[in-house]
PDB file of N, CA and C in Angstrom:
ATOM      1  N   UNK A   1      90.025-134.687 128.794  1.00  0.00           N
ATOM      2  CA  UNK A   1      89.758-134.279 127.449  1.00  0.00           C
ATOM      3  C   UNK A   1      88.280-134.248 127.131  1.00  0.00           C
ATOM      4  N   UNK A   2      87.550-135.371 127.573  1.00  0.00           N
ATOM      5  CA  UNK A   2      86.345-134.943 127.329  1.00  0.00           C
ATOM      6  C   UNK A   2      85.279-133.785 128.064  1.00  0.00           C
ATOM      7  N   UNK A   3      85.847-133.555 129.014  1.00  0.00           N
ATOM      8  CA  UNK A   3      85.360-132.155 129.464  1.00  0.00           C
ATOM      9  C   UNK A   3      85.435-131.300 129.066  1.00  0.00           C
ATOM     10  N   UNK A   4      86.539-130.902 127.775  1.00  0.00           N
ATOM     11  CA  UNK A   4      86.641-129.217 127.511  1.00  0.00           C
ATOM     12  C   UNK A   4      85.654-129.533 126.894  1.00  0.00           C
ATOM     13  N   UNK A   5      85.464-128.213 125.981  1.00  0.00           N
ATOM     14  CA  UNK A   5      84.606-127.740 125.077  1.00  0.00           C
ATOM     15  C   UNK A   5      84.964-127.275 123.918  1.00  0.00           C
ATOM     16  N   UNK A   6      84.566-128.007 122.810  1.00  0.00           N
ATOM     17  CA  UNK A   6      85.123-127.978 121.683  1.00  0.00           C
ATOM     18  C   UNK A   6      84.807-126.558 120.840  1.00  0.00           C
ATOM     19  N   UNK A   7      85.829-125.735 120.745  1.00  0.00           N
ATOM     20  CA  UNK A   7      85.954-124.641 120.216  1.00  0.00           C
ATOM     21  C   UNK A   7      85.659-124.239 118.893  1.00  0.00           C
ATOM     22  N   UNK A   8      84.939-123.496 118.392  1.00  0.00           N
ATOM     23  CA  UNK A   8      84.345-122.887 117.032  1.00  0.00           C
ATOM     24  C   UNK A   8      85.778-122.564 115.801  1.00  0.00           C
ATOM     25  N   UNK A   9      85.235-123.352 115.057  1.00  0.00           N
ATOM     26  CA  UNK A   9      86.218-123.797 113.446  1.00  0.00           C
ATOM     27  C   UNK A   9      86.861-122.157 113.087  1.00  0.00           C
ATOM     28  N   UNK A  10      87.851-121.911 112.504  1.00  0.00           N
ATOM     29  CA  UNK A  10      87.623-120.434 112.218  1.00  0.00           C
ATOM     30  C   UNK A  10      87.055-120.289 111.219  1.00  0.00           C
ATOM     31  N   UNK A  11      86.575-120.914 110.187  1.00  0.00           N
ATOM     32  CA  UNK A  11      85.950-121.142 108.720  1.00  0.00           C
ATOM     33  C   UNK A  11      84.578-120.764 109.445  1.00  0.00           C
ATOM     34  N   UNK A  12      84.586-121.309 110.867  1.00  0.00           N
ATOM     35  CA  UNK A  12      82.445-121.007 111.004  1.00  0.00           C
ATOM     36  C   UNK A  12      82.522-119.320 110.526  1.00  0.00           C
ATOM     37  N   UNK A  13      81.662-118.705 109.482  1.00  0.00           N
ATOM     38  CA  UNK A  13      81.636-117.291 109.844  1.00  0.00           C
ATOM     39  C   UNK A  13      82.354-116.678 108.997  1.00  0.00           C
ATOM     40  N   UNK A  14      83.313-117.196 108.740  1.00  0.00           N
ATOM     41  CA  UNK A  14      84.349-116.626 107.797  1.00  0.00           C
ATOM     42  C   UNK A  14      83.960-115.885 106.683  1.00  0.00           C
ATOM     43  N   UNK A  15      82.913-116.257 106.154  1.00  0.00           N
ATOM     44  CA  UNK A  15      82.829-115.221 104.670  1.00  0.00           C
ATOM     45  C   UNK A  15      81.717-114.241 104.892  1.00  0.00           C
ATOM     46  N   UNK A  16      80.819-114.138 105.895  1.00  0.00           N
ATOM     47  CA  UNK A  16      79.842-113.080 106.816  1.00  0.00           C
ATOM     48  C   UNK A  16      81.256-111.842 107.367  1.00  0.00           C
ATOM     49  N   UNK A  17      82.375-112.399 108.134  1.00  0.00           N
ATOM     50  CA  UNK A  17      83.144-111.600 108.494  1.00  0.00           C
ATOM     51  C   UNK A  17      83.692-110.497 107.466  1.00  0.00           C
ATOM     52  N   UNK A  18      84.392-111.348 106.364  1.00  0.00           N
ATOM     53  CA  UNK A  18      85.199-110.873 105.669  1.00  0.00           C
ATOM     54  C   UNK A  18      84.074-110.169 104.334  1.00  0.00           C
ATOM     55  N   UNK A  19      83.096-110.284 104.159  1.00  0.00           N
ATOM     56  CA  UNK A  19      81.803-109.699 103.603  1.00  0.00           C
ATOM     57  C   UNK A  19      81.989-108.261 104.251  1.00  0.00           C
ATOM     58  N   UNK A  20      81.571-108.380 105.477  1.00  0.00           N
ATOM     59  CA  UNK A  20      81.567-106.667 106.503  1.00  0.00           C
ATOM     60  C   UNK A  20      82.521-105.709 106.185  1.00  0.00           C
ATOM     61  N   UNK A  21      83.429-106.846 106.005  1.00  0.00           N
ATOM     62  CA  UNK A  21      84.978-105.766 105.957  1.00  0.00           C
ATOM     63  C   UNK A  21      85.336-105.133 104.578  1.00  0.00           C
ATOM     64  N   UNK A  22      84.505-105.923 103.416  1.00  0.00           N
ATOM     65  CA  UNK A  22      84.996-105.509 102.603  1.00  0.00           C
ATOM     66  C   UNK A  22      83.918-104.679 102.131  1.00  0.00           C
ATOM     67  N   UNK A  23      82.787-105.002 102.340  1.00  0.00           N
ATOM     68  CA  UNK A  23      81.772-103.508 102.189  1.00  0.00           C
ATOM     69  C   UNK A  23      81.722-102.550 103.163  1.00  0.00           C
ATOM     70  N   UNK A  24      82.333-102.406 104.323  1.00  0.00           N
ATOM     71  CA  UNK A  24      82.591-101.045 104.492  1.00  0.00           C
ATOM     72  C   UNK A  24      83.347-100.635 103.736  1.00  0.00           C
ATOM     73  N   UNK A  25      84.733-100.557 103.261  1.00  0.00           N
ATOM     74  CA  UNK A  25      86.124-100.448 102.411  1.00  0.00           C
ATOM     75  C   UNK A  25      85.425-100.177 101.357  1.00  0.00           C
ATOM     76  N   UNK A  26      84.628-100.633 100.222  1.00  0.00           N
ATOM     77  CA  UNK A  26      83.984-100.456  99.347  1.00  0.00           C
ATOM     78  C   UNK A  26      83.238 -98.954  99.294  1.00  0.00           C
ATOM     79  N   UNK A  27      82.903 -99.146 100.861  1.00  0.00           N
ATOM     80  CA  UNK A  27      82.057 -97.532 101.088  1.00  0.00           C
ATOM     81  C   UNK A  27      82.417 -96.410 100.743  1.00  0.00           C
ATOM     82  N   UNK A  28      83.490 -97.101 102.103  1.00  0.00           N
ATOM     83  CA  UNK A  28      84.619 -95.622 102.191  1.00  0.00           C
ATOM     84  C   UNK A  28      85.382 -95.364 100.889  1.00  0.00           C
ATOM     85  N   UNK A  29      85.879 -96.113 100.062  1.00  0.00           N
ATOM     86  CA  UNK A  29      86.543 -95.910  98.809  1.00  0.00           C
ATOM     87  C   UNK A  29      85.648 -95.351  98.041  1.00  0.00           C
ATOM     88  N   UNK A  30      84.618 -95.507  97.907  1.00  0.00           N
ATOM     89  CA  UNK A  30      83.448 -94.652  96.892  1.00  0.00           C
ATOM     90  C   UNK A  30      83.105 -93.175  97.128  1.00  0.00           C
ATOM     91  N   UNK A  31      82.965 -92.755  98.704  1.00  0.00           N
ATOM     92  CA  UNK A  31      82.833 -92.077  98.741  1.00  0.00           C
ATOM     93  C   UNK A  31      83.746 -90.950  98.863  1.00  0.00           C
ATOM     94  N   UNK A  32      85.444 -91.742  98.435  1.00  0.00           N
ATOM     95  CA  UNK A  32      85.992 -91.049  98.800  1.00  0.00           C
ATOM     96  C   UNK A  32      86.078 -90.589  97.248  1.00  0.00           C
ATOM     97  N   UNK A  33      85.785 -91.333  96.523  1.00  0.00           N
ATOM     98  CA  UNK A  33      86.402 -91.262  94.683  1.00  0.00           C
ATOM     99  C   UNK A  33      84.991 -90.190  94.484  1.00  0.00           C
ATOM    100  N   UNK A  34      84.104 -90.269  95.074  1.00  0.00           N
ATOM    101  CA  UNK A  34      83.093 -88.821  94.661  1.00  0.00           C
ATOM    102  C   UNK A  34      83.615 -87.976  95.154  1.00  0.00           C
ATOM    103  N   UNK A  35      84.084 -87.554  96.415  1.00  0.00           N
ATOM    104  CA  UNK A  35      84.435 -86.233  96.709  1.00  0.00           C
ATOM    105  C   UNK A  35      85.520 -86.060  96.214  1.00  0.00           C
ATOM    106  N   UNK A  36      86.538 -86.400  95.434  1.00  0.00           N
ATOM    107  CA  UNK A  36      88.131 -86.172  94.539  1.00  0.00           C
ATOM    108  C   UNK A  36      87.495 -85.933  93.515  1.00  0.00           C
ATOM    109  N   UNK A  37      86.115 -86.330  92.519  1.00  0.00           N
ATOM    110  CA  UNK A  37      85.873 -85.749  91.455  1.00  0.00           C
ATOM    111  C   UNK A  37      84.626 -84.632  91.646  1.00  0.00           C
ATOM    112  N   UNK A  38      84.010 -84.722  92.246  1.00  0.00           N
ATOM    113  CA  UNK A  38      83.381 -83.479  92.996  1.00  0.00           C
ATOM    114  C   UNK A  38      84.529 -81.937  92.973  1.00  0.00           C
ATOM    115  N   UNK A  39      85.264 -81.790  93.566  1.00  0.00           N
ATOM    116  CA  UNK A  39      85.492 -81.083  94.316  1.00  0.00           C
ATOM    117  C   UNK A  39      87.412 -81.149  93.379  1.00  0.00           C
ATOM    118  N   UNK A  40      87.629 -81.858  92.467  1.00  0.00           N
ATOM    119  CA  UNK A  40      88.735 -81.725  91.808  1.00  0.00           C
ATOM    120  C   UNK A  40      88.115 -81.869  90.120  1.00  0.00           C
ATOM    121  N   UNK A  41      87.210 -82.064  89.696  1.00  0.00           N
ATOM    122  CA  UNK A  41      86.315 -81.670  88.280  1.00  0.00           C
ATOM    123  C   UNK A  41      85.109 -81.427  88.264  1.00  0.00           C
ATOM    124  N   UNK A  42      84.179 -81.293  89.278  1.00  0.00           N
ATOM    125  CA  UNK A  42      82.620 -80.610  89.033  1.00  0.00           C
ATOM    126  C   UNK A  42      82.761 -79.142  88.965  1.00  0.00           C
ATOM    127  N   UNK A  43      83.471 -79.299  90.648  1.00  0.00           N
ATOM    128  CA  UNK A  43      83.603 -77.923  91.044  1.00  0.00           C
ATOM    129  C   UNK A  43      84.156 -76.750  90.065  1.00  0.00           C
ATOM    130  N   UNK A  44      85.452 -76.807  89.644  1.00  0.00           N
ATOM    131  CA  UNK A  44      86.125 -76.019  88.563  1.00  0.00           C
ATOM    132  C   UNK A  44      85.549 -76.027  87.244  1.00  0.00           C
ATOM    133  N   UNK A  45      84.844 -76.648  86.829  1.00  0.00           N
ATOM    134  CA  UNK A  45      84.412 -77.159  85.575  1.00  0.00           C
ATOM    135  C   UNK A  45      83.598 -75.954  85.528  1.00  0.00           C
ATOM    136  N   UNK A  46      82.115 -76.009  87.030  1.00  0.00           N
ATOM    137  CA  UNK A  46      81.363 -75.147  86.721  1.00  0.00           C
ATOM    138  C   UNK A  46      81.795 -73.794  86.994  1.00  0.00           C
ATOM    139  N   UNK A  47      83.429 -73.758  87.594  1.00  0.00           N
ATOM    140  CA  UNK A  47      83.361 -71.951  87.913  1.00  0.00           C
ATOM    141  C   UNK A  47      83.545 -71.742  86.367  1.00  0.00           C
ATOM    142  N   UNK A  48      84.776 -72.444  85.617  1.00  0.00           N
ATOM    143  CA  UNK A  48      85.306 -72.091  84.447  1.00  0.00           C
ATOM    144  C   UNK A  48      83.566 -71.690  83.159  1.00  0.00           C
ATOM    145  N   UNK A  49      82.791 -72.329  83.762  1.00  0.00           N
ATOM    146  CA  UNK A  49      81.364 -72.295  82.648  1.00  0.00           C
ATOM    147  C   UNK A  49      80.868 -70.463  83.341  1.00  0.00           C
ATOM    148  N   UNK A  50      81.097 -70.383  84.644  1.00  0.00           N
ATOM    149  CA  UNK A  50      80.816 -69.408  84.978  1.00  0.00           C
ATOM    150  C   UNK A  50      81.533 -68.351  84.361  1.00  0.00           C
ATOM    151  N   UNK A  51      82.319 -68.563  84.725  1.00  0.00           N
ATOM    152  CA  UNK A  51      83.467 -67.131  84.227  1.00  0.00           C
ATOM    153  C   UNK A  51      83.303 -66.895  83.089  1.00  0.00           C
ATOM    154  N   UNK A  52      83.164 -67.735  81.708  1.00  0.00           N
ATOM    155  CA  UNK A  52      82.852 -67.579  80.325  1.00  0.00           C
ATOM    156  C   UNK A  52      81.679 -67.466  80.473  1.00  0.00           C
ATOM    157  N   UNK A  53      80.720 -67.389  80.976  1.00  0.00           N
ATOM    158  CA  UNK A  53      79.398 -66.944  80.266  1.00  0.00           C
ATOM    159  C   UNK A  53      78.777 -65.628  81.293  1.00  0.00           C
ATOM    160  N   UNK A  54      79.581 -65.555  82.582  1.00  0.00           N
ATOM    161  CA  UNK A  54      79.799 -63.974  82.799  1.00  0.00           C
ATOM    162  C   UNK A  54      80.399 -62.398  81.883  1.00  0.00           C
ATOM    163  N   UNK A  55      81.176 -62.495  80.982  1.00  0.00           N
ATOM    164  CA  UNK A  55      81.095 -61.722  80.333  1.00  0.00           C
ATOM    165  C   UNK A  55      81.060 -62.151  78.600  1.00  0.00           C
ATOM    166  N   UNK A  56      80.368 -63.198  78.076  1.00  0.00           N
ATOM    167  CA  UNK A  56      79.773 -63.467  77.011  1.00  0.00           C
ATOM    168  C   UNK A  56      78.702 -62.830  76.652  1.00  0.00           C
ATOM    169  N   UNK A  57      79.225 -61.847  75.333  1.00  0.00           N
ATOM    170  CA  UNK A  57      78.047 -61.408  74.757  1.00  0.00           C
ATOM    171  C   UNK A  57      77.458 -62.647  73.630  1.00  0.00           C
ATOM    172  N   UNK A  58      76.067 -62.863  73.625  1.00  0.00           N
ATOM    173  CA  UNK A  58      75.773 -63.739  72.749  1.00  0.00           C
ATOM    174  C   UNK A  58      75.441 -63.124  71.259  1.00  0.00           C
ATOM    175  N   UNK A  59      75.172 -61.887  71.281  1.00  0.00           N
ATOM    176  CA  UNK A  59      75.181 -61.299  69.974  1.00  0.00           C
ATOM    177  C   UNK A  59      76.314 -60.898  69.274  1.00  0.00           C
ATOM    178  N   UNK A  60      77.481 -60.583  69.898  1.00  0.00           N
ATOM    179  CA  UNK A  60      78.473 -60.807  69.520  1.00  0.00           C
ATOM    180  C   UNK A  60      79.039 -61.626  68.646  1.00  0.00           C
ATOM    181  N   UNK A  61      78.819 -63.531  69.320  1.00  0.00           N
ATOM    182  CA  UNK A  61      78.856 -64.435  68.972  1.00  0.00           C
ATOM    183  C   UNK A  61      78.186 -65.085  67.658  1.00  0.00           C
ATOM    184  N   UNK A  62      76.944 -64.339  67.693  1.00  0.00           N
ATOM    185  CA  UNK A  62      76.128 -64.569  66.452  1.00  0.00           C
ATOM    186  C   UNK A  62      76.460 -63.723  65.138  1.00  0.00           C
ATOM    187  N   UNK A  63      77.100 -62.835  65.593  1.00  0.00           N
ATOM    188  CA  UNK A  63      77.890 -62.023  64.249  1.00  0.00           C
ATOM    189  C   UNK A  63      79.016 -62.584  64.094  1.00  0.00           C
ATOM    190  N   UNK A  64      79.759 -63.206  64.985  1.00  0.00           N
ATOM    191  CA  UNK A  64      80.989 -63.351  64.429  1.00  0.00           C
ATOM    192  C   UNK A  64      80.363 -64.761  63.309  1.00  0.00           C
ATOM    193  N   UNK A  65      79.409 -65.712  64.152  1.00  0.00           N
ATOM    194  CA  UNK A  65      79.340 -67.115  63.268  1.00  0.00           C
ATOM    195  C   UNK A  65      78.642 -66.867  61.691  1.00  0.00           C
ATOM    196  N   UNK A  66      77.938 -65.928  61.858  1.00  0.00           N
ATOM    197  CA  UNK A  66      77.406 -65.320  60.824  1.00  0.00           C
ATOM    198  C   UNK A  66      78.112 -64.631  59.421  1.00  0.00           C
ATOM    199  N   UNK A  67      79.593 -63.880  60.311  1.00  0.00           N
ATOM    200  CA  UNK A  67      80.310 -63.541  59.215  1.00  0.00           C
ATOM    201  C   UNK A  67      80.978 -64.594  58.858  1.00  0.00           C
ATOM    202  N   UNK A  68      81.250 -65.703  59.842  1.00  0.00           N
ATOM    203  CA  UNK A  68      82.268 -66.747  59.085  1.00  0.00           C
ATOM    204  C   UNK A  68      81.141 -68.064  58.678  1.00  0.00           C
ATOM    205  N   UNK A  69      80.158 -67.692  58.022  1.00  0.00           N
ATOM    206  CA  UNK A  69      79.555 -68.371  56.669  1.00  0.00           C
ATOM    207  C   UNK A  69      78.740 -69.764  58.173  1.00  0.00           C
ATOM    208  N   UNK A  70      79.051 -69.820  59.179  1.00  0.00           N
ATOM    209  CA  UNK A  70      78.281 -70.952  59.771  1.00  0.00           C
ATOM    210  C   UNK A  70      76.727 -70.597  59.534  1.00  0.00           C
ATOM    211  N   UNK A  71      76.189 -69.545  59.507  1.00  0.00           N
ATOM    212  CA  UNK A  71      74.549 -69.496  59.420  1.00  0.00           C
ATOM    213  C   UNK A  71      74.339 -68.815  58.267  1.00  0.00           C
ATOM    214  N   UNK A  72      74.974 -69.045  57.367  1.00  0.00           N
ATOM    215  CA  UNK A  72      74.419 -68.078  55.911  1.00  0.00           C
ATOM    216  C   UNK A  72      73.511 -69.234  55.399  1.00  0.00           C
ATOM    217  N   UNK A  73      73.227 -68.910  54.414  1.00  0.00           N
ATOM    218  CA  UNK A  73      71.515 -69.194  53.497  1.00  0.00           C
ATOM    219  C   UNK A  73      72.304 -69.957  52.313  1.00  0.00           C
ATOM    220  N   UNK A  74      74.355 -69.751  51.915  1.00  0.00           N
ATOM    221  CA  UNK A  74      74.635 -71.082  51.406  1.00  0.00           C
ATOM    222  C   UNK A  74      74.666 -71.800  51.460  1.00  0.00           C
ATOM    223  N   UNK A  75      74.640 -72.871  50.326  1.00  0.00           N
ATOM    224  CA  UNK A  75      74.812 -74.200  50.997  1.00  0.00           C
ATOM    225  C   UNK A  75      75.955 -75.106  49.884  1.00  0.00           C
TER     226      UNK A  75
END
């Protein structure tokens, strides 16, 4: 018995280990929650801004707000 060699606690290390593991996981979960809102609400958001202001006339717009009293000189 006194010859072996007394073997390392599993506690030595333990929270360095379980640290690693949980900031990779942390990583990967982040980067996965940017590319699901990237690419499931940036993306569409800006075609939909596109598409409406591809055929938006803005003078149009200013007559219509104009006839419905938003920029008149009443008050």
């Amino acid at each position: 018995m006194a010859s072996s060699v007394l073997t390392k606690s599993q506690m030595c290390g333990l929270l360095a280990r379980q640290l690693e593991i949980h900031v990779v996981g942390a990583f990967a979960v982040s980067v996965g929650v940017a590319a699901f809102c990237k690419f499931s609400v940036a993306d569409p958001r800006k075609k939909a801004y596109a598409d409406f202001y591809r055929n938006y006339d803005s003078m149009k717009g200013f007559e219509e707000k104009r006839k419905a009293w938003y920029l008149s000189e009443h008050k």
